[in-house]
PDB file of N, CA and C in Angstrom:
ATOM      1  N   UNK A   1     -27.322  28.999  18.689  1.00  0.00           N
ATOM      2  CA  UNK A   1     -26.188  28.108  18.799  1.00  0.00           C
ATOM      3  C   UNK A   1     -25.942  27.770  20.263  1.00  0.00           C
ATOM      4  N   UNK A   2     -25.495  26.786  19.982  1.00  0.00           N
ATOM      5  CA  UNK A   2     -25.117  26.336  21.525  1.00  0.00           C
ATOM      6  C   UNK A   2     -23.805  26.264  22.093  1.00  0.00           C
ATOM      7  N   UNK A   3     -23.063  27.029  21.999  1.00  0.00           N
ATOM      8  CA  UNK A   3     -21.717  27.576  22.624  1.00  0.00           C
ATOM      9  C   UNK A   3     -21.496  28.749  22.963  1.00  0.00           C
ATOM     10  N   UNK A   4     -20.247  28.831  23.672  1.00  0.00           N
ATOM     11  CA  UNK A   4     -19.787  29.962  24.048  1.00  0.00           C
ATOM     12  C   UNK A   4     -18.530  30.920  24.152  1.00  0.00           C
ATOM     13  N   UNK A   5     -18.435  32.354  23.841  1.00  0.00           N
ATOM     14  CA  UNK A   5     -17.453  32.482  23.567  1.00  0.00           C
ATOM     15  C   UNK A   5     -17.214  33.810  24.653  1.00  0.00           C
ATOM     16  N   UNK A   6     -16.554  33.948  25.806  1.00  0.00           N
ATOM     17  CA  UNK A   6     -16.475  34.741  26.663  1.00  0.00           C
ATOM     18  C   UNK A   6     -15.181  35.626  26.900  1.00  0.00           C
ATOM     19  N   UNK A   7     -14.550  36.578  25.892  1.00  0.00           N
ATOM     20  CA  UNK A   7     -13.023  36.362  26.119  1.00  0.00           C
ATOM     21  C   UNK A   7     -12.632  37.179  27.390  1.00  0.00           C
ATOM     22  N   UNK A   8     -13.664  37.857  28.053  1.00  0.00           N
ATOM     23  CA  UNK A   8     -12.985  38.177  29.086  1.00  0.00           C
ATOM     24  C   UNK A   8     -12.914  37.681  30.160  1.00  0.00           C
ATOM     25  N   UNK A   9     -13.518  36.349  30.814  1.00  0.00           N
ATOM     26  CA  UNK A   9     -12.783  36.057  31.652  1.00  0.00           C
ATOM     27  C   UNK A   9     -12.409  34.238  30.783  1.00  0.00           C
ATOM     28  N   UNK A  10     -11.911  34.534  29.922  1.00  0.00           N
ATOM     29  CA  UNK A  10     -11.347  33.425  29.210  1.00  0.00           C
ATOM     30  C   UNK A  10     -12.216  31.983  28.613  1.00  0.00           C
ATOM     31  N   UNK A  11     -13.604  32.269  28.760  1.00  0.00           N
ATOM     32  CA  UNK A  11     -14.193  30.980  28.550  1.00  0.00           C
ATOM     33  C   UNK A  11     -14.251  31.018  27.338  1.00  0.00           C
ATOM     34  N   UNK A  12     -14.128  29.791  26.408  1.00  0.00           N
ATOM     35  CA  UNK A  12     -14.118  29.414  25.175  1.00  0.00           C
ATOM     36  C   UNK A  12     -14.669  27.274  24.756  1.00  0.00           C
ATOM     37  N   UNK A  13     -15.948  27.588  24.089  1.00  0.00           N
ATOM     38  CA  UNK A  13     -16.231  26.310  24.194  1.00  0.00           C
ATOM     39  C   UNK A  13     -16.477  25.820  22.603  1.00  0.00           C
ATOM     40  N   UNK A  14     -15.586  25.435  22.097  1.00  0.00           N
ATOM     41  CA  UNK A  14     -15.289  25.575  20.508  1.00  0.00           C
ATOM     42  C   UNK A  14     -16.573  24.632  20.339  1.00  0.00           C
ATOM     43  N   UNK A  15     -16.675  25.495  18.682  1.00  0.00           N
ATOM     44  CA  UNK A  15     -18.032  24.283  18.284  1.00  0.00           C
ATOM     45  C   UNK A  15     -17.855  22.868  18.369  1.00  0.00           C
ATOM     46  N   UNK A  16     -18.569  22.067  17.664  1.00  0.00           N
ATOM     47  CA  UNK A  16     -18.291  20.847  17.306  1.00  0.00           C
ATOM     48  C   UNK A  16     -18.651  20.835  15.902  1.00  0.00           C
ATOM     49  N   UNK A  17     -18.583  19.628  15.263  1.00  0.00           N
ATOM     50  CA  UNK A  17     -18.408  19.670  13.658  1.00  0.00           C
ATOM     51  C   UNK A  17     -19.732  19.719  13.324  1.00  0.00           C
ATOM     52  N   UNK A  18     -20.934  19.305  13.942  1.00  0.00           N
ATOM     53  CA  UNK A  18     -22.407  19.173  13.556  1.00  0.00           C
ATOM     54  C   UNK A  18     -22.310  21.380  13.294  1.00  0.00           C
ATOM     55  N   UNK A  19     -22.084  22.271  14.178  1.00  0.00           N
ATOM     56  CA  UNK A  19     -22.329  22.956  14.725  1.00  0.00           C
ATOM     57  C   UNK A  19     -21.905  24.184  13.377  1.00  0.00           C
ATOM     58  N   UNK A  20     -20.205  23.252  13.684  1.00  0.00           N
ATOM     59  CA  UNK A  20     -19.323  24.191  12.448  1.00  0.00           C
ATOM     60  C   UNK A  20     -20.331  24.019  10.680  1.00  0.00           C
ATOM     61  N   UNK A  21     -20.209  22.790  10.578  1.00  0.00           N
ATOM     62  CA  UNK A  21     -20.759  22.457   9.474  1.00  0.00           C
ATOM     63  C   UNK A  21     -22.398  23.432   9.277  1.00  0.00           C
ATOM     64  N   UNK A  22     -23.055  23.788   9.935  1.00  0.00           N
ATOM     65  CA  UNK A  22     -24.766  24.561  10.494  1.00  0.00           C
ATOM     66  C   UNK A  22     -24.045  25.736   9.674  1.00  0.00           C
ATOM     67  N   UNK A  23     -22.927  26.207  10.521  1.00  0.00           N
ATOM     68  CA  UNK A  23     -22.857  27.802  10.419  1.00  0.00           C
ATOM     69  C   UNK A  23     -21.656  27.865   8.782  1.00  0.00           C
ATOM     70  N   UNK A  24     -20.935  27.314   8.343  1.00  0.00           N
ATOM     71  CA  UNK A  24     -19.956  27.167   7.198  1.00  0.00           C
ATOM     72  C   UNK A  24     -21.447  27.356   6.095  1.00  0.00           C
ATOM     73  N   UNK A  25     -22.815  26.367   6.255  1.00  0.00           N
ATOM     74  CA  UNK A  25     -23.800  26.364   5.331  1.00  0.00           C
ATOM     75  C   UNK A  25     -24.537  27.931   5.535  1.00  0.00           C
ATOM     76  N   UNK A  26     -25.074  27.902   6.796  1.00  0.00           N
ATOM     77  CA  UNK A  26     -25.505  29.444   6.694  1.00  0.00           C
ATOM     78  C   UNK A  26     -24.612  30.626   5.986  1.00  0.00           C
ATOM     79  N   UNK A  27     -23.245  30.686   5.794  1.00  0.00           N
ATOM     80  CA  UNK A  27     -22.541  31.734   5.698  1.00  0.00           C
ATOM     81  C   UNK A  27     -22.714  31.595   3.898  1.00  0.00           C
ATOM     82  N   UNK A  28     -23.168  30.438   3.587  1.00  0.00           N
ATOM     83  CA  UNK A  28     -23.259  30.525   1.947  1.00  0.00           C
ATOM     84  C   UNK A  28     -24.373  31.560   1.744  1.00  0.00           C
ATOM     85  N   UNK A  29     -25.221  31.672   2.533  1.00  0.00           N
ATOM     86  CA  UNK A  29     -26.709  32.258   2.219  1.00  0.00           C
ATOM     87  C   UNK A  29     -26.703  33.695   3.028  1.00  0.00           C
ATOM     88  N   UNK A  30     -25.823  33.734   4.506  1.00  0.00           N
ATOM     89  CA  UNK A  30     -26.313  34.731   4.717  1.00  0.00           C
ATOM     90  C   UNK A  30     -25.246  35.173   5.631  1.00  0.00           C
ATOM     91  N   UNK A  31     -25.049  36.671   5.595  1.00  0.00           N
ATOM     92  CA  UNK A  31     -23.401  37.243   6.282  1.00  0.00           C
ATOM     93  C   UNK A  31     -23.760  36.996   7.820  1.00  0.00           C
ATOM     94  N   UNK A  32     -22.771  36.177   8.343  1.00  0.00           N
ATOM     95  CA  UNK A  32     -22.287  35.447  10.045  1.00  0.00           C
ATOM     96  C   UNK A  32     -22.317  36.917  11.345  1.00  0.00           C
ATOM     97  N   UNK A  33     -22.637  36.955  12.280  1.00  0.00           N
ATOM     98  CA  UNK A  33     -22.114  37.797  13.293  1.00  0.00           C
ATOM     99  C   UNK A  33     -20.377  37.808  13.440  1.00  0.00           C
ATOM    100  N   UNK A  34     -19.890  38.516  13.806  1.00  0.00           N
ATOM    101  CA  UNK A  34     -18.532  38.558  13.909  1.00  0.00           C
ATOM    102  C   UNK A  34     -18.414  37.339  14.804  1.00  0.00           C
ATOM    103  N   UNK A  35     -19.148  37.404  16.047  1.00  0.00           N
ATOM    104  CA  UNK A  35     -18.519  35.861  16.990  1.00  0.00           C
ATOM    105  C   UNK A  35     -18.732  34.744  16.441  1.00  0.00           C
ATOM    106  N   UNK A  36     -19.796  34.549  15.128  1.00  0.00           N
ATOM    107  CA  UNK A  36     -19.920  33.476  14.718  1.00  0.00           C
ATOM    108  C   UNK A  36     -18.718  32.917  13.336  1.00  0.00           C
ATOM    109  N   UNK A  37     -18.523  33.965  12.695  1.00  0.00           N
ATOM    110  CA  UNK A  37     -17.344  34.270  11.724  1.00  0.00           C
ATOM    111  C   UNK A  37     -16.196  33.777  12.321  1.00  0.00           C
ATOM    112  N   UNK A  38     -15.372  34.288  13.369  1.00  0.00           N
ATOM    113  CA  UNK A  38     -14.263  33.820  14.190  1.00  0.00           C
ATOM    114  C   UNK A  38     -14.454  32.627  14.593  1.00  0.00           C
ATOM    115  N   UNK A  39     -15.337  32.063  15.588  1.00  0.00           N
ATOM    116  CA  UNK A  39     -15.893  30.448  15.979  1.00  0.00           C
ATOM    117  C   UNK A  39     -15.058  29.688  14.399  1.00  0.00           C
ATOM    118  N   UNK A  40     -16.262  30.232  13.996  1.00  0.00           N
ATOM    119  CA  UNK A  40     -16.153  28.754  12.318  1.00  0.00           C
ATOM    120  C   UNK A  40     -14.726  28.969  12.229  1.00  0.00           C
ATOM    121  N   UNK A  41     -13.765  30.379  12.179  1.00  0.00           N
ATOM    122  CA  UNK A  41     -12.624  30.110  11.103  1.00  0.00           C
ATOM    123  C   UNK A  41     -11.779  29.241  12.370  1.00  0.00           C
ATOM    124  N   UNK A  42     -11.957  29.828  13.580  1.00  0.00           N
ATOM    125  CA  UNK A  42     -10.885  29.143  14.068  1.00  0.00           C
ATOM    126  C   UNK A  42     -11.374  27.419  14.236  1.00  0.00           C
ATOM    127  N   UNK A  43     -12.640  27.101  14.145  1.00  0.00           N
ATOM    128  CA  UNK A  43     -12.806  25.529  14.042  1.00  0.00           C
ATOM    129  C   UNK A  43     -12.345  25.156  12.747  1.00  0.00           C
ATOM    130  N   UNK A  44     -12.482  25.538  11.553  1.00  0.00           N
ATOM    131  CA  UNK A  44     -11.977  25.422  10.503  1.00  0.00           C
ATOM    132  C   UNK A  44     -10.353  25.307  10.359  1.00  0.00           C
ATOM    133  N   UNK A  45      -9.452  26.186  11.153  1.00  0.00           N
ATOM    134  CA  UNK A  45      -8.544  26.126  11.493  1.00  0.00           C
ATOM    135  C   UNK A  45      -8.187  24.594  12.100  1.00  0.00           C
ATOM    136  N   UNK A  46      -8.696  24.623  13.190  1.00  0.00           N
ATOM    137  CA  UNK A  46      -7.940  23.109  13.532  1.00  0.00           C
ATOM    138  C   UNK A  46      -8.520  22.065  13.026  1.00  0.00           C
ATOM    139  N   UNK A  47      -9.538  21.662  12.683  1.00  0.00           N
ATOM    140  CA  UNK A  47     -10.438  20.443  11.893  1.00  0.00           C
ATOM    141  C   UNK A  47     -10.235  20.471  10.387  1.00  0.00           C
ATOM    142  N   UNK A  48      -9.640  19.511   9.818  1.00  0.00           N
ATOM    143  CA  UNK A  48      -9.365  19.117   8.540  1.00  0.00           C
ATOM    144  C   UNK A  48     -10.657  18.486   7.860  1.00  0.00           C
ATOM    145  N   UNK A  49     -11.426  18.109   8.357  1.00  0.00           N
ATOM    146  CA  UNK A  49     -12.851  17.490   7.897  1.00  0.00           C
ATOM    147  C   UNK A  49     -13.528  18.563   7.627  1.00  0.00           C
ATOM    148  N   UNK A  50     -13.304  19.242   8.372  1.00  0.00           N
ATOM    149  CA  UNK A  50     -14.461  20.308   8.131  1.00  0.00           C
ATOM    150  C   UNK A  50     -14.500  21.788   7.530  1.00  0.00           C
ATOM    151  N   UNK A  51     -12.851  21.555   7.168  1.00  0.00           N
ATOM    152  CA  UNK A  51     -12.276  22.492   5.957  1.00  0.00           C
ATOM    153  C   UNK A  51     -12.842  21.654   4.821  1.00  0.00           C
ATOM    154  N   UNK A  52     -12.155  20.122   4.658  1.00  0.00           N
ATOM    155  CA  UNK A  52     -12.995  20.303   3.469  1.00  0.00           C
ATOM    156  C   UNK A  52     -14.430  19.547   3.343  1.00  0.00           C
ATOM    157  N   UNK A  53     -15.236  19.886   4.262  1.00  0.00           N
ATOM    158  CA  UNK A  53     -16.536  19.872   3.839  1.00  0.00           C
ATOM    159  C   UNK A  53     -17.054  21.157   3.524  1.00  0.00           C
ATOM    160  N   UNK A  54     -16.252  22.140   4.458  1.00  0.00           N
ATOM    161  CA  UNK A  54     -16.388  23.546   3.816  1.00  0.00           C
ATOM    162  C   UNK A  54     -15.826  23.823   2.129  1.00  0.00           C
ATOM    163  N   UNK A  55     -15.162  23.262   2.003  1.00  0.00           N
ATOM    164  CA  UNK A  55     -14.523  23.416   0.577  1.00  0.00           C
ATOM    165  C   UNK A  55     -15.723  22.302  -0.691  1.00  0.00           C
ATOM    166  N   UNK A  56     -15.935  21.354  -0.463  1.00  0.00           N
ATOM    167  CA  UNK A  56     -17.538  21.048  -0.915  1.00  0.00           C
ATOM    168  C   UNK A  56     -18.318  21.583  -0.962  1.00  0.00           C
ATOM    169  N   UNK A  57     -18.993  22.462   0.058  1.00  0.00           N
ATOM    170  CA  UNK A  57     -20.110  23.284   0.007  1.00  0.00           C
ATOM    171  C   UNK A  57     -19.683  24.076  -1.100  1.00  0.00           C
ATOM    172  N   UNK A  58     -18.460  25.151  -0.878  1.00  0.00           N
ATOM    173  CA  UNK A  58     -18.088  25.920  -2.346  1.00  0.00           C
ATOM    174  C   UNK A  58     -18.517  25.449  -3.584  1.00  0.00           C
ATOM    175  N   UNK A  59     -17.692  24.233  -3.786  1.00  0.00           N
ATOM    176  CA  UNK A  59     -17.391  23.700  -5.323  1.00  0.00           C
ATOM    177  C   UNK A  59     -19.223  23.342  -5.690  1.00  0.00           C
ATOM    178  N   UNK A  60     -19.849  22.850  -4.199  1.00  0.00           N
ATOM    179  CA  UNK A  60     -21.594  22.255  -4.663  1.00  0.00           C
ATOM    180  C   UNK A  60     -21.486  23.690  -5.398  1.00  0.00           C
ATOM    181  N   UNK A  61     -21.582  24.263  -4.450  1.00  0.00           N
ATOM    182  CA  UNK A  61     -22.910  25.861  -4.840  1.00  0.00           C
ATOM    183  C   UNK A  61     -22.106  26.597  -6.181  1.00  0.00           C
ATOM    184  N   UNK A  62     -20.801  26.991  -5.963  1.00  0.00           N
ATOM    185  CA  UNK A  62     -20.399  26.871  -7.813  1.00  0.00           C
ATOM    186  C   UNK A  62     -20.651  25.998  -9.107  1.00  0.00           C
ATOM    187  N   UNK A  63     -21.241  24.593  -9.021  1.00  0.00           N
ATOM    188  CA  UNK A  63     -21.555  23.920  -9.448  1.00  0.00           C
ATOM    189  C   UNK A  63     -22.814  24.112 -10.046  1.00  0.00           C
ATOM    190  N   UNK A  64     -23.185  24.360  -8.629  1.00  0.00           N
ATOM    191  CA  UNK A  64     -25.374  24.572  -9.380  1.00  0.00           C
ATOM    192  C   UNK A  64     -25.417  26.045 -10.126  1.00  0.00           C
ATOM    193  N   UNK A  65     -24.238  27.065  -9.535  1.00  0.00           N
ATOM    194  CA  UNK A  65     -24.897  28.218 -10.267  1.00  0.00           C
ATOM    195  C   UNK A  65     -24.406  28.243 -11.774  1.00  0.00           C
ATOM    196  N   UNK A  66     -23.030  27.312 -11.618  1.00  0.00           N
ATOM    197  CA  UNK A  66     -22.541  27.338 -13.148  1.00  0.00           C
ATOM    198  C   UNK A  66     -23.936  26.599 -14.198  1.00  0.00           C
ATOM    199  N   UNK A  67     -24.915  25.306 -13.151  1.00  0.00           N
ATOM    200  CA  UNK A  67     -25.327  24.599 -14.272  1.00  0.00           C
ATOM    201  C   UNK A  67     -27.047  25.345 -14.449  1.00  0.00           C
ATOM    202  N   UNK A  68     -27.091  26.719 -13.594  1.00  0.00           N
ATOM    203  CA  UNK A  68     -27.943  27.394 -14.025  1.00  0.00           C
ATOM    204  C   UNK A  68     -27.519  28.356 -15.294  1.00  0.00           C
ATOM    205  N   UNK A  69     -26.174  28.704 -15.316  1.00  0.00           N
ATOM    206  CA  UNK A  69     -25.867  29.656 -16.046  1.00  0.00           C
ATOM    207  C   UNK A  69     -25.988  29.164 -17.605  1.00  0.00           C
ATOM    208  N   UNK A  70     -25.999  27.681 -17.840  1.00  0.00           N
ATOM    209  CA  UNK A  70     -25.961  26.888 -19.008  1.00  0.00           C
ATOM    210  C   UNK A  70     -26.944  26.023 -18.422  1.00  0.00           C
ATOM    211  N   UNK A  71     -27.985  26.029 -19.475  1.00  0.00           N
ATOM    212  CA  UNK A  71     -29.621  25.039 -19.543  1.00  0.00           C
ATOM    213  C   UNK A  71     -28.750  23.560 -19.830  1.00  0.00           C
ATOM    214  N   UNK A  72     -27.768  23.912 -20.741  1.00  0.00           N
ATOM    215  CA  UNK A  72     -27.364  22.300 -21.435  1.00  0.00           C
ATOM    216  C   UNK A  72     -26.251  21.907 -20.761  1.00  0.00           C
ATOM    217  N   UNK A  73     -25.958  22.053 -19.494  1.00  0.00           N
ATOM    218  CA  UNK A  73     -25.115  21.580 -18.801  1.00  0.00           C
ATOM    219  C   UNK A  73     -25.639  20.670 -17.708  1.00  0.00           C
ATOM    220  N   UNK A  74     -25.074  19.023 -18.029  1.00  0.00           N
ATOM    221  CA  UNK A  74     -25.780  18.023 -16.495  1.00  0.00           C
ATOM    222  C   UNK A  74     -24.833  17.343 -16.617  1.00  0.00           C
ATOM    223  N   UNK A  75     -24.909  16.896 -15.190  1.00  0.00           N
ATOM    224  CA  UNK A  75     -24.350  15.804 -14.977  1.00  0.00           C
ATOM    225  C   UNK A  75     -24.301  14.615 -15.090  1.00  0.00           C
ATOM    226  N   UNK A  76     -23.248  13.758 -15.282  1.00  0.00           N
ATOM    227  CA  UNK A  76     -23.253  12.146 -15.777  1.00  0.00           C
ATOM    228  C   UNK A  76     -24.072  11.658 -14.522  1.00  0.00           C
ATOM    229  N   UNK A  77     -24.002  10.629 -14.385  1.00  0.00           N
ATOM    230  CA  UNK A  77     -24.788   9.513 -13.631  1.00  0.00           C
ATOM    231  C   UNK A  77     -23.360   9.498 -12.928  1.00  0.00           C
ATOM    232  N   UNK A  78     -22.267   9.081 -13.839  1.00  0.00           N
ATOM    233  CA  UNK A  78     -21.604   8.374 -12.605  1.00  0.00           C
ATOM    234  C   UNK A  78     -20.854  10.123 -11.809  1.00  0.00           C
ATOM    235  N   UNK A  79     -20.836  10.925 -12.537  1.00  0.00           N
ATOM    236  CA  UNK A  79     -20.548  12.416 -11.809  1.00  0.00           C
ATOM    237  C   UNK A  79     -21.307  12.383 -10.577  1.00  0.00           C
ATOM    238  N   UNK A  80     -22.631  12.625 -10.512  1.00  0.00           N
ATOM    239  CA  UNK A  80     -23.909  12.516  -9.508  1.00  0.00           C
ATOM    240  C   UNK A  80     -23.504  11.320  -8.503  1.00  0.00           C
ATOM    241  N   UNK A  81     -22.815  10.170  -8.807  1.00  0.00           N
ATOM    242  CA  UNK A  81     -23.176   9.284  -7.847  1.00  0.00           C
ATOM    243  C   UNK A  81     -21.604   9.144  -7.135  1.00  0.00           C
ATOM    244  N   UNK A  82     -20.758  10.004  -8.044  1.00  0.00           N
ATOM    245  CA  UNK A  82     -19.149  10.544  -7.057  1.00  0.00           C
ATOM    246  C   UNK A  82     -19.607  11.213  -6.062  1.00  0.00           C
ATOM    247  N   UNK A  83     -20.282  12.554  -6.391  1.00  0.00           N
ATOM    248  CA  UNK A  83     -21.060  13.557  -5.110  1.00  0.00           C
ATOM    249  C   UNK A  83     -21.053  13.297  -4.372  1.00  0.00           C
ATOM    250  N   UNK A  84     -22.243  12.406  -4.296  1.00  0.00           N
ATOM    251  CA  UNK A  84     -23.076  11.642  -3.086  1.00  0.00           C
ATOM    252  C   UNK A  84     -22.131  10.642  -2.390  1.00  0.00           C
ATOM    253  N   UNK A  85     -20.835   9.819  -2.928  1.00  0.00           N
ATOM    254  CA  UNK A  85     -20.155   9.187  -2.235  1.00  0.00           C
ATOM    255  C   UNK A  85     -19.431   9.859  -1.432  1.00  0.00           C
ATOM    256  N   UNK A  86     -18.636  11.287  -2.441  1.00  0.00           N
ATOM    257  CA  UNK A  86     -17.716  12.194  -1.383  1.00  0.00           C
ATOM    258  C   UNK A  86     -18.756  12.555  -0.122  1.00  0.00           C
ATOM    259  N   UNK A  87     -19.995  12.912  -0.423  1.00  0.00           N
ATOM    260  CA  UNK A  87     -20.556  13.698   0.984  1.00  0.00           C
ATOM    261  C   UNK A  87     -20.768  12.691   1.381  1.00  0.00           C
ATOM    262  N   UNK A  88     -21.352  11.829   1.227  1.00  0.00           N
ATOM    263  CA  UNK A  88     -21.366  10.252   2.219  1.00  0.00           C
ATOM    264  C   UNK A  88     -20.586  10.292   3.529  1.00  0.00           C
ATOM    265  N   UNK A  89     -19.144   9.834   2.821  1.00  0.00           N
ATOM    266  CA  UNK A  89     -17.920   9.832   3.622  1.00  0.00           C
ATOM    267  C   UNK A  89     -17.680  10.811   4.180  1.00  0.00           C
ATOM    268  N   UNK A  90     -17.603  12.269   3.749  1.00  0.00           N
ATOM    269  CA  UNK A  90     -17.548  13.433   4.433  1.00  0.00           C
ATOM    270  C   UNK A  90     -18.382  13.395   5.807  1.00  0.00           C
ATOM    271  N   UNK A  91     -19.345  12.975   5.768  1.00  0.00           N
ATOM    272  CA  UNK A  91     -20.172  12.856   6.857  1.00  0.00           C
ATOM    273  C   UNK A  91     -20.159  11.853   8.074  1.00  0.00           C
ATOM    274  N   UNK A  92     -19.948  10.966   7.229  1.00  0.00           N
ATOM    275  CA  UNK A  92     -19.293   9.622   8.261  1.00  0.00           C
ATOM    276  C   UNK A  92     -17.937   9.835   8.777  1.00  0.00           C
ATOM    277  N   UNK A  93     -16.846  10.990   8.367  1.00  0.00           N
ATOM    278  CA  UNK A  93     -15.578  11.122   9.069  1.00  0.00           C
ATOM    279  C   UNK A  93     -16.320  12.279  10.242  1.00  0.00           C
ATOM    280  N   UNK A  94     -17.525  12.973   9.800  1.00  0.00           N
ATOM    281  CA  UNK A  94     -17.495  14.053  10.986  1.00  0.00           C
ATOM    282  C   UNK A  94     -17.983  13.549  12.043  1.00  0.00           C
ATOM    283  N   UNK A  95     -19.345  12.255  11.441  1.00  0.00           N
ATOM    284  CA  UNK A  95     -20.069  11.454  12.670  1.00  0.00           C
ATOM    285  C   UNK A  95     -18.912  10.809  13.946  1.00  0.00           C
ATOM    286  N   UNK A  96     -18.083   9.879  12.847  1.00  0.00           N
ATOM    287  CA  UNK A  96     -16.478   9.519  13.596  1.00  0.00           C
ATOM    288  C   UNK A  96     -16.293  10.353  14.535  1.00  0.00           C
ATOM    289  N   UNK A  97     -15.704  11.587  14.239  1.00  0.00           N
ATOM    290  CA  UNK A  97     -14.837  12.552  14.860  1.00  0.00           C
ATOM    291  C   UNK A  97     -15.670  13.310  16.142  1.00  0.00           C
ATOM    292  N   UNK A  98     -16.969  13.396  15.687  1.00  0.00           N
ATOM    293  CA  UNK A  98     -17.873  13.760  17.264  1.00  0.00           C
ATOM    294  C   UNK A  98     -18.011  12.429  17.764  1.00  0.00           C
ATOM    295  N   UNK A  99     -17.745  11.155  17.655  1.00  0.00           N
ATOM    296  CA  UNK A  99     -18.141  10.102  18.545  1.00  0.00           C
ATOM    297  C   UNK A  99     -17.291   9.802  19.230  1.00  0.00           C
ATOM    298  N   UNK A 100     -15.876  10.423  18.842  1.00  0.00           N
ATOM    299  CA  UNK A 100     -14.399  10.500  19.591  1.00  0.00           C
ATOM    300  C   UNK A 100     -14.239  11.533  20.638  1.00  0.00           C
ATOM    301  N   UNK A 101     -15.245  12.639  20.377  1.00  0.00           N
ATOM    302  CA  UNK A 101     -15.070  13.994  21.303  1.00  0.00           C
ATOM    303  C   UNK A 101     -15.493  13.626  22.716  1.00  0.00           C
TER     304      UNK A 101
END
């Protein structure tokens, strides 16, 4: 990662949303370092985009394991093509929001 978190002589260089969003996906798959755990919550903390793109990732990955848990469970067409619009936009508010930083 490319930041830094120094608390003793006060340096702190909060992620950015490309960064937060990296580590919110890793933490689905695999347990965070403590400095990386704190980083995300407190970016999560102030960024509303990226709470809920974190809150997407959830509902995805509950989604796929529910539609493993049932063979006869799929999705509509137009279900599938809501998805892809929410993450669309999800992505285009974070592109936004780093082109403002």
């Amino acid at each position: 990662m490319d930041w830094d978190i120094n608390i003793n002589d006060g340096r702190y260089n909060m992620l950015n949303c490309k960064q937060a969003s990296l580590l919110a996906s890793r933490a689905m798959d695999e347990k965070l370092s403590v400095r990386e755990r704190v980083a995300l919550k407190l970016h999560l903390w102030l960024c509303r985009s990226c709470t809920h793109f974190t809150g997407q990732l959830t509902f995805l990955r509950e989604a796929a394991q529910h539609s493993r848990m049932r063979p006869d469970f799929n999705l509509t067409d137009e279900a599938r093509q809501r998805i892809a619009r929410v993450l669309k936009n999800q992505q285009s508010e974070i592109n936004d929001f780093e082109k403002r930083q």
